[in-house]
N, C-alpha and C. Protein backbone atom coordinates (compact mmCIF):
# COMPACT_ATOMS: atom_id res chain seq x y z
N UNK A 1 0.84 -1.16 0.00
CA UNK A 1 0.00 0.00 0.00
C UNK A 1 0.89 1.23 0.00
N UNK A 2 0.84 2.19 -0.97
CA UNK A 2 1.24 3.45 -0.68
C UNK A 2 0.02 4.82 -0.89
N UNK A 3 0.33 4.93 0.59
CA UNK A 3 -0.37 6.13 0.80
C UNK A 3 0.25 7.26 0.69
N UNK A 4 -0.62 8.18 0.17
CA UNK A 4 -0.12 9.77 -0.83
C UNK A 4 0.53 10.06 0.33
N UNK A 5 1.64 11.27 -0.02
CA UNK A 5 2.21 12.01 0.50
C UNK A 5 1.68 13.32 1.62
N UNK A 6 1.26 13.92 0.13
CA UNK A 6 0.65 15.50 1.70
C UNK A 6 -0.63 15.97 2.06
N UNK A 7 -1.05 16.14 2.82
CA UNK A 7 -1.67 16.35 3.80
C UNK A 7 -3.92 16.63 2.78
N UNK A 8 -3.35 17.15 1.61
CA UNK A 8 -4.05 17.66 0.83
C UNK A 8 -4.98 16.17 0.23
N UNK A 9 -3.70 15.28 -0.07
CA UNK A 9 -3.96 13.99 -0.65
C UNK A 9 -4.83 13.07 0.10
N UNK A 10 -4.25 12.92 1.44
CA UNK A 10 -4.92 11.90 2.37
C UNK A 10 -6.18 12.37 2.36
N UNK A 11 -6.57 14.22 2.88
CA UNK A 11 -7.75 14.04 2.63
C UNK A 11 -8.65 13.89 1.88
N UNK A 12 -7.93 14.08 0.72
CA UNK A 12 -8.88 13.59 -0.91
C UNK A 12 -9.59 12.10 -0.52
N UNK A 13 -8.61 11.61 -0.29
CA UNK A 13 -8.71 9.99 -0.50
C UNK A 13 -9.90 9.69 0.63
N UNK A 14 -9.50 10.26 1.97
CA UNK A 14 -10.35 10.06 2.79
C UNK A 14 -11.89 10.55 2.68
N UNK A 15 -12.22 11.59 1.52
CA UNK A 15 -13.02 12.18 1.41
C UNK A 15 -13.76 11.04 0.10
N UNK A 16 -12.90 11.00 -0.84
CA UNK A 16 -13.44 9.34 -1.60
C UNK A 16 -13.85 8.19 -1.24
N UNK A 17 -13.16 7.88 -0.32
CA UNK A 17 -13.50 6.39 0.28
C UNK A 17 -14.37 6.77 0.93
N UNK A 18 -15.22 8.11 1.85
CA UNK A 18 -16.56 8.45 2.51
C UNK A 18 -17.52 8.13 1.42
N UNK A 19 -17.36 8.80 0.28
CA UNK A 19 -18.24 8.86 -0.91
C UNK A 19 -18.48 7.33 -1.43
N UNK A 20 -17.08 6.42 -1.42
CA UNK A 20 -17.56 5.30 -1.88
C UNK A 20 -18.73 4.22 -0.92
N UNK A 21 -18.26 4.47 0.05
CA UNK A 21 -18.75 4.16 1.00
C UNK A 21 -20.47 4.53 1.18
N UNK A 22 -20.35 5.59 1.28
CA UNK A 22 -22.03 5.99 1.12
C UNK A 22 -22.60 5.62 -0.36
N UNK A 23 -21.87 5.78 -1.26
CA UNK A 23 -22.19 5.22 -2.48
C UNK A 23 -22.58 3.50 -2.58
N UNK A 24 -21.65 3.05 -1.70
CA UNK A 24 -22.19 1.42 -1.72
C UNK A 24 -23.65 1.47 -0.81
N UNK A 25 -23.93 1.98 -0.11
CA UNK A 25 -25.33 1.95 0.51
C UNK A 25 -26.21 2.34 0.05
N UNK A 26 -26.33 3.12 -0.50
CA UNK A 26 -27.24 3.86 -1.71
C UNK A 26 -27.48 2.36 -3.00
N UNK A 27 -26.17 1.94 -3.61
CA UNK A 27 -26.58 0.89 -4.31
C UNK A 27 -27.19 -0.24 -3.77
N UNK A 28 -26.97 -0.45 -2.40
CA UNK A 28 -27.84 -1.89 -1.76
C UNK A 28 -29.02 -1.51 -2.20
N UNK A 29 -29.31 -0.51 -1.32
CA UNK A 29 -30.36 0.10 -1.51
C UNK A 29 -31.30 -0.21 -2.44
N UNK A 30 -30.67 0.48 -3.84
CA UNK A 30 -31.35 0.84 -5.00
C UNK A 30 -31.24 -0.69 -5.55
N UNK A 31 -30.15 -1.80 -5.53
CA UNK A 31 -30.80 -3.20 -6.14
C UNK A 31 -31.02 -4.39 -5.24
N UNK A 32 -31.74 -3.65 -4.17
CA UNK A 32 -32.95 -4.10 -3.29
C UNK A 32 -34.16 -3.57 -4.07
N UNK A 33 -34.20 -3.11 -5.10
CA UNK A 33 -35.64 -2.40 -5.65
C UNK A 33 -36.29 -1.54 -4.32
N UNK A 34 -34.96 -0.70 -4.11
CA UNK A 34 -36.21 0.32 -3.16
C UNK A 34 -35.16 1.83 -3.27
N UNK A 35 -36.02 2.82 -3.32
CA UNK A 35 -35.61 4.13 -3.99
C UNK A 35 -34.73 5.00 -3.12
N UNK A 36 -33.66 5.55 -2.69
CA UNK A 36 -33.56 6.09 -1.71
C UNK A 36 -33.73 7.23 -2.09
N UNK A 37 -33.64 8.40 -0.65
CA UNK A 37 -33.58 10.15 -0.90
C UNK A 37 -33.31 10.51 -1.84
N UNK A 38 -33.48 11.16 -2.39
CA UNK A 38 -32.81 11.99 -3.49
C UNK A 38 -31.55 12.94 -3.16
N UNK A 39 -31.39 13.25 -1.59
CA UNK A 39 -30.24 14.24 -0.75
C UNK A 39 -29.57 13.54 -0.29
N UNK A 40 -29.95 12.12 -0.30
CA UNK A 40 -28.45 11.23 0.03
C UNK A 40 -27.91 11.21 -1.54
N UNK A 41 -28.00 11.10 -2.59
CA UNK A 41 -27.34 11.00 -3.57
C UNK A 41 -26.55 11.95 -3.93
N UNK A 42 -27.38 13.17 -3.41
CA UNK A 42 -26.39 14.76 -3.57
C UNK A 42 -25.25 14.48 -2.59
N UNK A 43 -25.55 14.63 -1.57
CA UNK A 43 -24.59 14.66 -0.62
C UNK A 43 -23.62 13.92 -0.97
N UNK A 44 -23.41 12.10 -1.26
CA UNK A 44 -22.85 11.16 -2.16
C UNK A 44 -21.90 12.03 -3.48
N UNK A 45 -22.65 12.69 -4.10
CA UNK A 45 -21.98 13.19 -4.91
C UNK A 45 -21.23 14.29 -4.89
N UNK A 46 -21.28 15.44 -3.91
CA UNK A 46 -20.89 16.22 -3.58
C UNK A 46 -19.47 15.97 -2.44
N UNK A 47 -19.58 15.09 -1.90
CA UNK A 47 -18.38 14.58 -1.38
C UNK A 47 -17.45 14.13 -2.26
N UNK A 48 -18.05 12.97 -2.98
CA UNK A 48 -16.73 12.21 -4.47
C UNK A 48 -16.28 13.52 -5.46
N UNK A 49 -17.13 14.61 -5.30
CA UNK A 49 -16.48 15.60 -6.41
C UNK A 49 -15.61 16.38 -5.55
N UNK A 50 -15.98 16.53 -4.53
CA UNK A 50 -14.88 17.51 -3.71
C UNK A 50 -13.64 16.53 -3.07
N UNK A 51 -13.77 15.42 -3.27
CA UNK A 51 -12.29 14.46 -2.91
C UNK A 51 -12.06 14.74 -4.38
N UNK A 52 -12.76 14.66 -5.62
CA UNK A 52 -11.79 14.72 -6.47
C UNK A 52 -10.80 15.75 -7.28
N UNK A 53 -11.76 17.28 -6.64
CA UNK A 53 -11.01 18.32 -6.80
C UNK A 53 -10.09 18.09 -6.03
N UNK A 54 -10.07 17.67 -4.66
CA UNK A 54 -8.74 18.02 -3.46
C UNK A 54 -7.96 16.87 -4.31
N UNK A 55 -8.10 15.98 -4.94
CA UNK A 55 -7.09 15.20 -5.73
C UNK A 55 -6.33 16.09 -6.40
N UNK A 56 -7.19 16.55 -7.35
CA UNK A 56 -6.51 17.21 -8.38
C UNK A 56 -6.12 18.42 -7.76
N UNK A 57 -5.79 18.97 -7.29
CA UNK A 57 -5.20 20.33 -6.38
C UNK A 57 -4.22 19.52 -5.73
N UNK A 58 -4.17 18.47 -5.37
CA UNK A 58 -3.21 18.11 -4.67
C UNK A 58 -1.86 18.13 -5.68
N UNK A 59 -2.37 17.31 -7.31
CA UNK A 59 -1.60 17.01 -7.63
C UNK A 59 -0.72 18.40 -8.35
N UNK A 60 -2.01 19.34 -8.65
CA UNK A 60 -1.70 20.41 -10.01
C UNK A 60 -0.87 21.45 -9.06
N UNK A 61 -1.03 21.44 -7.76
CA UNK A 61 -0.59 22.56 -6.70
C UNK A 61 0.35 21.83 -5.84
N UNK A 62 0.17 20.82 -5.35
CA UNK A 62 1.08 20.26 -4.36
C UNK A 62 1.86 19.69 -4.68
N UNK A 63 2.77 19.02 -3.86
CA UNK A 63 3.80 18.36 -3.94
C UNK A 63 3.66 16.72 -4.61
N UNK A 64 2.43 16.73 -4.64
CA UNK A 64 2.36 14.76 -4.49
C UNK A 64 2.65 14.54 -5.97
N UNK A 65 3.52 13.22 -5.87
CA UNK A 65 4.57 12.94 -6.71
C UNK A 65 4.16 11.39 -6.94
N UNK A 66 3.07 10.48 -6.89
CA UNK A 66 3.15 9.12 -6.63
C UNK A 66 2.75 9.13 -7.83
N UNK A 67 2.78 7.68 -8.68
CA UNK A 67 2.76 7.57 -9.80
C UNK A 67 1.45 7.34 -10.18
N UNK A 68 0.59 6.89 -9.04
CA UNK A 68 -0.54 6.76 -9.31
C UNK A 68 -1.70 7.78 -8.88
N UNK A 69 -1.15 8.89 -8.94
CA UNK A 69 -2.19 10.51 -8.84
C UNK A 69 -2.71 9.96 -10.44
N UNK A 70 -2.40 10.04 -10.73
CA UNK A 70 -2.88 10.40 -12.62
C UNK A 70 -3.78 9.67 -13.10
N UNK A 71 -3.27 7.88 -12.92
CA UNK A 71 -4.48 7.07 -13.40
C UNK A 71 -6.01 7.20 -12.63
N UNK A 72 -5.69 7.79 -11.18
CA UNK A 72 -6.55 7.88 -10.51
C UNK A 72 -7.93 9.26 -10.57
N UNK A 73 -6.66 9.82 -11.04
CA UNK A 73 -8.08 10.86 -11.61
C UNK A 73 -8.73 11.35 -12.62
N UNK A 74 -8.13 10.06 -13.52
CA UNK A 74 -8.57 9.68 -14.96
C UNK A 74 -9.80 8.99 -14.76
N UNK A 75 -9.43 7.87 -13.67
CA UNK A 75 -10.77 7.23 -13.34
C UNK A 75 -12.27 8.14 -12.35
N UNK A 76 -11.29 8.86 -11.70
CA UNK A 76 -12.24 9.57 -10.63
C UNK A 76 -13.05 10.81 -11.94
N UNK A 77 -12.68 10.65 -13.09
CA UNK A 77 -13.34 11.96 -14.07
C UNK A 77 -14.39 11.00 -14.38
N UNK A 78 -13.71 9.78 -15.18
CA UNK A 78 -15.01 8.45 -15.25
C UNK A 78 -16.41 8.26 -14.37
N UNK A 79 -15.56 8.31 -13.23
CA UNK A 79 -16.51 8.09 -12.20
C UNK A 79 -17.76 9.66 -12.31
N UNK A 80 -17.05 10.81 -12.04
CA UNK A 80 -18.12 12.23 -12.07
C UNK A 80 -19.06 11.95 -13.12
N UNK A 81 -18.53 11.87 -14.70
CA UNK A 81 -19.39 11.65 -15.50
C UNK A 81 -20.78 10.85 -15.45
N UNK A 82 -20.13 9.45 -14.74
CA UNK A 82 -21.42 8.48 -14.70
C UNK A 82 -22.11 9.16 -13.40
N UNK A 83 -21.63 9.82 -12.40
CA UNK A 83 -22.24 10.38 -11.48
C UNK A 83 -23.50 11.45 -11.75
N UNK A 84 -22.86 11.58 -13.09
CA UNK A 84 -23.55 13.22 -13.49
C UNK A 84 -24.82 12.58 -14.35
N UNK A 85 -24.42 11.04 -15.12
CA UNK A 85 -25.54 10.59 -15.88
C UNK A 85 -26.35 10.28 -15.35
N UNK A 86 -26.04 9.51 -14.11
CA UNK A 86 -27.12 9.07 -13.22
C UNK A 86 -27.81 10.19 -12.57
N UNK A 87 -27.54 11.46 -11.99
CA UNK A 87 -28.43 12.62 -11.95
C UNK A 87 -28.88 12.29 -12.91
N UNK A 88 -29.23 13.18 -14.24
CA UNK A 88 -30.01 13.04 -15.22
C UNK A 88 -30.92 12.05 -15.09
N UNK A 89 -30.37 10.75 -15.23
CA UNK A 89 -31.27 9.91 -15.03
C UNK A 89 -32.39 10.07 -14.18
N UNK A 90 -31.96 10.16 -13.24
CA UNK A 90 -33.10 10.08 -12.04
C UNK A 90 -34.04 11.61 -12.02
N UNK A 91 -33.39 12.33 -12.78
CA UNK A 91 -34.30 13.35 -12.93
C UNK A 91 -35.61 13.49 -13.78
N UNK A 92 -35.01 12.28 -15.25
CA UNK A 92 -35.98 12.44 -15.88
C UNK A 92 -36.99 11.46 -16.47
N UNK A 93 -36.27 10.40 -16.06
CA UNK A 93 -37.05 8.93 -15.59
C UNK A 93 -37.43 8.57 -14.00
N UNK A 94 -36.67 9.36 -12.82
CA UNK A 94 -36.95 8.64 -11.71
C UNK A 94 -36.65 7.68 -11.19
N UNK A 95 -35.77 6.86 -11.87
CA UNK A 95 -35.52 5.34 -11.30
C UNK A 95 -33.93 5.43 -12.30
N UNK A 96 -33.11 4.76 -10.91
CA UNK A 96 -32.22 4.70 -12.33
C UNK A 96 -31.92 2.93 -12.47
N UNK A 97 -30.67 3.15 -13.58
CA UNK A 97 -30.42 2.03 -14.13
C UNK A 97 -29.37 1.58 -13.36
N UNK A 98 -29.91 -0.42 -12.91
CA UNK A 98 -28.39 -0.55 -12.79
C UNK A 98 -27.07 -1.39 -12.80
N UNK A 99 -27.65 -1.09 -14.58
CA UNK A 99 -26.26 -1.06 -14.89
C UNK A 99 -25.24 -0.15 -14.68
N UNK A 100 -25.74 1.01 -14.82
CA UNK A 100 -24.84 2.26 -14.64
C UNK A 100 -24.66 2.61 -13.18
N UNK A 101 -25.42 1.97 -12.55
CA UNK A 101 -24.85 2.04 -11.22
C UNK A 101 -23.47 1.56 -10.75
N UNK A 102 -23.88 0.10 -11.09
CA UNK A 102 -22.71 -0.79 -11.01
C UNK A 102 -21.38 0.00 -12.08
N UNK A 103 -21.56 0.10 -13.25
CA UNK A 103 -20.53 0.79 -13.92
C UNK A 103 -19.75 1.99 -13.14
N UNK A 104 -20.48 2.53 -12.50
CA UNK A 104 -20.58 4.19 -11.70
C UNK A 104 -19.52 3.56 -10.59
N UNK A 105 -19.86 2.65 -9.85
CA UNK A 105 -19.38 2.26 -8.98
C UNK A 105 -17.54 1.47 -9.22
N UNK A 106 -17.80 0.63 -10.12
CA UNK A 106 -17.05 -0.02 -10.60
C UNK A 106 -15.42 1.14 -11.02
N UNK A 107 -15.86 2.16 -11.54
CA UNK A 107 -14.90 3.42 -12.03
C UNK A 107 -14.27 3.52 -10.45
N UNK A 108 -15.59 4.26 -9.36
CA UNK A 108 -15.21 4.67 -7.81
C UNK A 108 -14.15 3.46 -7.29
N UNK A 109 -14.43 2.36 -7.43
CA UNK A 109 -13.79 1.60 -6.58
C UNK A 109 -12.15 1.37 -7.35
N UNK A 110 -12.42 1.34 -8.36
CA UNK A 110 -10.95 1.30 -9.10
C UNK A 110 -10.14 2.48 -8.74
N UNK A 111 -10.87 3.39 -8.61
CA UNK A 111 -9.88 4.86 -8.49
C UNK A 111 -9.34 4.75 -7.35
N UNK A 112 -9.99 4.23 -6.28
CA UNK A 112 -9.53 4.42 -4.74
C UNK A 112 -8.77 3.33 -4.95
N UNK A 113 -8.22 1.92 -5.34
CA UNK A 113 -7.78 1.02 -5.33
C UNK A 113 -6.44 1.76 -6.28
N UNK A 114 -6.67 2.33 -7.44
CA UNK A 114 -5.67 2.97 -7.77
C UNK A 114 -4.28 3.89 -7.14
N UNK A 115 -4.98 4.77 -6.52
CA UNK A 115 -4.79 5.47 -5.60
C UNK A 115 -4.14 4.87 -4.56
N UNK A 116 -4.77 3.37 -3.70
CA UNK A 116 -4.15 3.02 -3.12
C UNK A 116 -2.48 2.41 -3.23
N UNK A 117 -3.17 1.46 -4.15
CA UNK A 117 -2.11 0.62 -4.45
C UNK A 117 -1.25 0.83 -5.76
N UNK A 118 -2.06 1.57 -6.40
CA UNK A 118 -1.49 1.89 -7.97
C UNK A 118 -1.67 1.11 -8.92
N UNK A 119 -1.32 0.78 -10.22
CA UNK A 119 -2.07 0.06 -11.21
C UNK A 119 -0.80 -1.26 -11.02
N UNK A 120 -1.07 -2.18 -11.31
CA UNK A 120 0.04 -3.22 -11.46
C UNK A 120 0.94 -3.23 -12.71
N UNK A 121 1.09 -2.48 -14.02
CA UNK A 121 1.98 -2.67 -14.80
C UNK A 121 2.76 -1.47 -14.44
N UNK A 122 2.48 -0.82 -13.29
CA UNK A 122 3.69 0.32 -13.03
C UNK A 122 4.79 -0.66 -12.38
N UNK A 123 4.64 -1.87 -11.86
CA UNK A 123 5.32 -2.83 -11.03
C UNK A 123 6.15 -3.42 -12.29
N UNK A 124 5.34 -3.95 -13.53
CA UNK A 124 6.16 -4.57 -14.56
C UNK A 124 7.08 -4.04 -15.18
N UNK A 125 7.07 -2.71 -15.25
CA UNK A 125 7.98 -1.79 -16.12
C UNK A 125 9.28 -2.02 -15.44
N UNK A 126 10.29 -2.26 -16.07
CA UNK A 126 11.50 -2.19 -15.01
C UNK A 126 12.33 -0.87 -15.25
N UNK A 127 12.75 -0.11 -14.32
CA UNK A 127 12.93 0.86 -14.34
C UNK A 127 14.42 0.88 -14.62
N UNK A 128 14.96 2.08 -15.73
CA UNK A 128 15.98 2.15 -16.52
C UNK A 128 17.01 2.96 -15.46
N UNK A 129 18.02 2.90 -14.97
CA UNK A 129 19.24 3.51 -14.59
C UNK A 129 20.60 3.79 -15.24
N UNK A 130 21.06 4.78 -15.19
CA UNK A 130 22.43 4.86 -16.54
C UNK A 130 23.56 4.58 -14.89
């Protein structure tokens, strides 16, 4: 496991893994066939976007240097998008889909796993020294 460097990072992460977290309850939830709040989903989402700005501030402003800032907020953009479809969704059907839940989710959990541990072909590359 490597955990980010400064102070900015941890709380990103810590602020993601809240979001994923409430995000997995929300999905029991929803494929239990039963609807939740509509202000738990904001809130849900409003946390994963503000861990993922403090990501990206961490990385574009701070010091953090790990190799896996980048893939991670490639995925965490993945993740907003489907975040943002599923609003829509539920705005204009009411019910969402879920597949795109699971997809939605599937992005979240990779990013934080990213983040954690980093992608595994950063391990395969062998690194060049003169």
């Amino acid at each position: 496991m490597q955990l980010p460097e400064t102070w900015l990072a941890l709380s990103a992460l810590a602020l993601i893994a809240a979001a994923v977290i409430g995000g997995a309850i929300t999905a029991f939830v929803r494929l239990a066939d039963k609807n939740t709040p509509f202000d738990i989903g904001l809130l849900h989402g409003r946390t994963g976007v503000l861990g993922a700005m403090l990501l990206a501030a961490s990385f574009f402003i701070g010091n953090e240097t790990t190799q896996s800032i980048k893939p991670a907020l490639g995925l965490l953009a993945l993740t907003v998008l489907g975040g943002v479809t599923l609003y829509f969704l539920i705005r204009r059907k009411g019910i969402l889909p879920k597949s795109i839940i699971f997809i939605h989710g599937a992005f979240a959990v990779g990013a934080v796993h990213t983040l954690l541990f980093g992608l595994p072909f950063y391990q395969l590359i062998p690194t060049i020294t003169r």
